[in-house]
Protein backbone atom coordinates (compact mmCIF):
# COMPACT_ATOMS: atom_id res chain seq x y z
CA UNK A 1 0.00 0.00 0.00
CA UNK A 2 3.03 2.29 0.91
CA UNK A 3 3.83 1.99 -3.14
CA UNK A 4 0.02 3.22 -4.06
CA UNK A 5 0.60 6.34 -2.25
CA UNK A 6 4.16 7.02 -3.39
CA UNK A 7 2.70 7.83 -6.98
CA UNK A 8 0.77 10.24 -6.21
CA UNK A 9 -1.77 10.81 -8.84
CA UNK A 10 -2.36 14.47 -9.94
CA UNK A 11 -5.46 14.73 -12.15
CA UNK A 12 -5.87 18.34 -14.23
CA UNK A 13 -9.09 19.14 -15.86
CA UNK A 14 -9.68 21.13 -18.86
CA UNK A 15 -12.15 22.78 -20.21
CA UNK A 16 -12.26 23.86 -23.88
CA UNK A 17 -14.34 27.21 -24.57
CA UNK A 18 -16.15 28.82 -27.78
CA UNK A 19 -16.09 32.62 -26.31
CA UNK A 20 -17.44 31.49 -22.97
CA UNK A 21 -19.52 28.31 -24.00
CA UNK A 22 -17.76 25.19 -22.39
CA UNK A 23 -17.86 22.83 -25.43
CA UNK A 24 -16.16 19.99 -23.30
CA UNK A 25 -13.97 18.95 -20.73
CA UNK A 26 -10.88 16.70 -20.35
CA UNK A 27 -9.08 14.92 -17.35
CA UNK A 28 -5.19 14.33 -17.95
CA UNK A 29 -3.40 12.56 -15.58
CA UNK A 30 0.65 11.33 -15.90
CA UNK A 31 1.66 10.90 -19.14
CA UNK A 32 -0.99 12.14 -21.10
CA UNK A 33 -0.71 14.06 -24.08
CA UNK A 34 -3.61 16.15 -26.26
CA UNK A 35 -2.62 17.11 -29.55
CA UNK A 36 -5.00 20.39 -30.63
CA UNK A 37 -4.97 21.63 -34.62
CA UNK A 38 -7.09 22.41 -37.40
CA UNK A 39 -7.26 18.81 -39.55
CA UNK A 40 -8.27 15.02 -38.34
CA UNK A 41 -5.46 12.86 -36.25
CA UNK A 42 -5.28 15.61 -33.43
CA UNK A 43 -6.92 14.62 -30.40
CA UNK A 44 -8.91 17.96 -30.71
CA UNK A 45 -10.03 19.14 -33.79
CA UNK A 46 -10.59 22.89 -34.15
CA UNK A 47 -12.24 23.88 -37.45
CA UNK A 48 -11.01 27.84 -37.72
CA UNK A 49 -8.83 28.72 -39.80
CA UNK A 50 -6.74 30.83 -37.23
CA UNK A 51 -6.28 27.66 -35.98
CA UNK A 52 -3.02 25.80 -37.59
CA UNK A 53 -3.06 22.46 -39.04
CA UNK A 54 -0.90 21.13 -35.92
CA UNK A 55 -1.24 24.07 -33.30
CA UNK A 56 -0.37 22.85 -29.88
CA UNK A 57 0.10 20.12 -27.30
CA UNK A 58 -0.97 19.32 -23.46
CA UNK A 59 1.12 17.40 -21.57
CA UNK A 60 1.16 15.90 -18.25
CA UNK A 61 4.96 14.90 -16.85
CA UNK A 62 4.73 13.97 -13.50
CA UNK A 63 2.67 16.52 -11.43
CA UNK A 64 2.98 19.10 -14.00
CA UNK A 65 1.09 20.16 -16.55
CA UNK A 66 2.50 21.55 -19.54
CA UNK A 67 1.59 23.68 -23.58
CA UNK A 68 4.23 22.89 -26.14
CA UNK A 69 3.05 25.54 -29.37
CA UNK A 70 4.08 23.21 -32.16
CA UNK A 71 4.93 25.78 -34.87
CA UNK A 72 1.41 27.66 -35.36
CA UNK A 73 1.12 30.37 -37.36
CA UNK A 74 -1.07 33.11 -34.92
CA UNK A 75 1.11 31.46 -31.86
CA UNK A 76 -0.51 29.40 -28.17
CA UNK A 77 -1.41 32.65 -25.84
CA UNK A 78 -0.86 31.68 -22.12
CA UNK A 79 -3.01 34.55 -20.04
CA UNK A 80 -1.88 36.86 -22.64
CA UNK A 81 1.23 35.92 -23.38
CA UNK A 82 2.63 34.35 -26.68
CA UNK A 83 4.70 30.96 -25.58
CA UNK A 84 6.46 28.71 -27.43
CA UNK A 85 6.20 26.37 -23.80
CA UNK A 86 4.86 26.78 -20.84
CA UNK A 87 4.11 25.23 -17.27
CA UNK A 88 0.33 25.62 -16.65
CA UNK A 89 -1.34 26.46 -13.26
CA UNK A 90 -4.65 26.57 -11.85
CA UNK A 91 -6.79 29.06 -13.41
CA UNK A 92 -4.77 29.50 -16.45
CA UNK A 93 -5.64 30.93 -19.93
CA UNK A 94 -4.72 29.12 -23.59
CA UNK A 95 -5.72 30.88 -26.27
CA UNK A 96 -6.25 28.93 -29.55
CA UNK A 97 -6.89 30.57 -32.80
CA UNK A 98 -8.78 33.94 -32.43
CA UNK A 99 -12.35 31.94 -30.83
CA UNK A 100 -11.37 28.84 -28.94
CA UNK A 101 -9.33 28.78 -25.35
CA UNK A 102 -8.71 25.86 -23.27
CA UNK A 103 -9.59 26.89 -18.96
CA UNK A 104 -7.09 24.65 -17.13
CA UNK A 105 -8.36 23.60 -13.23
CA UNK A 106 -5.62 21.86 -10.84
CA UNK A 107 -5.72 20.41 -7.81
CA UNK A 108 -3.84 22.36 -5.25
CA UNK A 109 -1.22 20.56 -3.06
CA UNK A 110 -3.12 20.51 0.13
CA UNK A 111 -5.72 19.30 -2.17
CA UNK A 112 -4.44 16.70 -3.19
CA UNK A 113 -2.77 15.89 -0.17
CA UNK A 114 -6.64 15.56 1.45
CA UNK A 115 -7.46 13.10 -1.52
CA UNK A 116 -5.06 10.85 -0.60
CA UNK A 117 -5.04 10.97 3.29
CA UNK A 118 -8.94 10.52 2.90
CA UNK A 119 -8.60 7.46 0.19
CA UNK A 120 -6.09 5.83 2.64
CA UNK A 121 -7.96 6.70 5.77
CA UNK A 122 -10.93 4.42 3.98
CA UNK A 123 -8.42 1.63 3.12
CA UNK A 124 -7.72 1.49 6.57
């Protein structure tokens, strides 16, 4: 059991937004990677033109959650900023294309620290 709480889990949500219409969410966990462009094969498929063929990528390494721009055209816009990379925090911004921006939600440490004192607590 001591293993089972070693790797501690960390679990992001993300939201994916049309102006301020949530069009759907996604949970990402270690080692997950979304792919986000314009054309079939990407995990999400954006159809605007200001979004590029192969735009961006999500990743999750470890407890981290990370935007990798992958070449676009009109750039990945982290709360504002233009980013080639980035680490992403609760509450963060990504701007895709001119219409489409993905609302990232992460579980704080103390957070997650509850989760898994409560989940062993029950295992008890």
């Amino acid at each position: 059991m001591a293993n089972r709480l070693d790797r501690k889990m960390t679990t992001f949500k993300l939201e994916l937004t049309l102006q301020d219409l949530v069009l759907k969410e996604y949970t990402l966990s270690d080692g997950a990677n979304l792919t986000i462009g314009r054309v079939q094969g990407n995990d999400i498929v954006l159809k605007d033109m200001t979004v590029s063929r192969l735009h961006a990528a999500i990743a999750v390494k470890g407890q981290n959650l990370f935007v990798f721009d992958q070449g676009s055209k009109n750039g990945t816009i982290v709360n504002g900023t233009r980013v080639t990379s980035a680490e992403l925090k609760d509450g963060d911004i990504v701007r895709i294309g001119k219409n489409y921006a993905v609302r990232v939600s992460a579980p704080t440490p103390e957070t997650r620290e509850a989760t898994l004192t409560a989940e062993h607590s029950r295992k008890s």
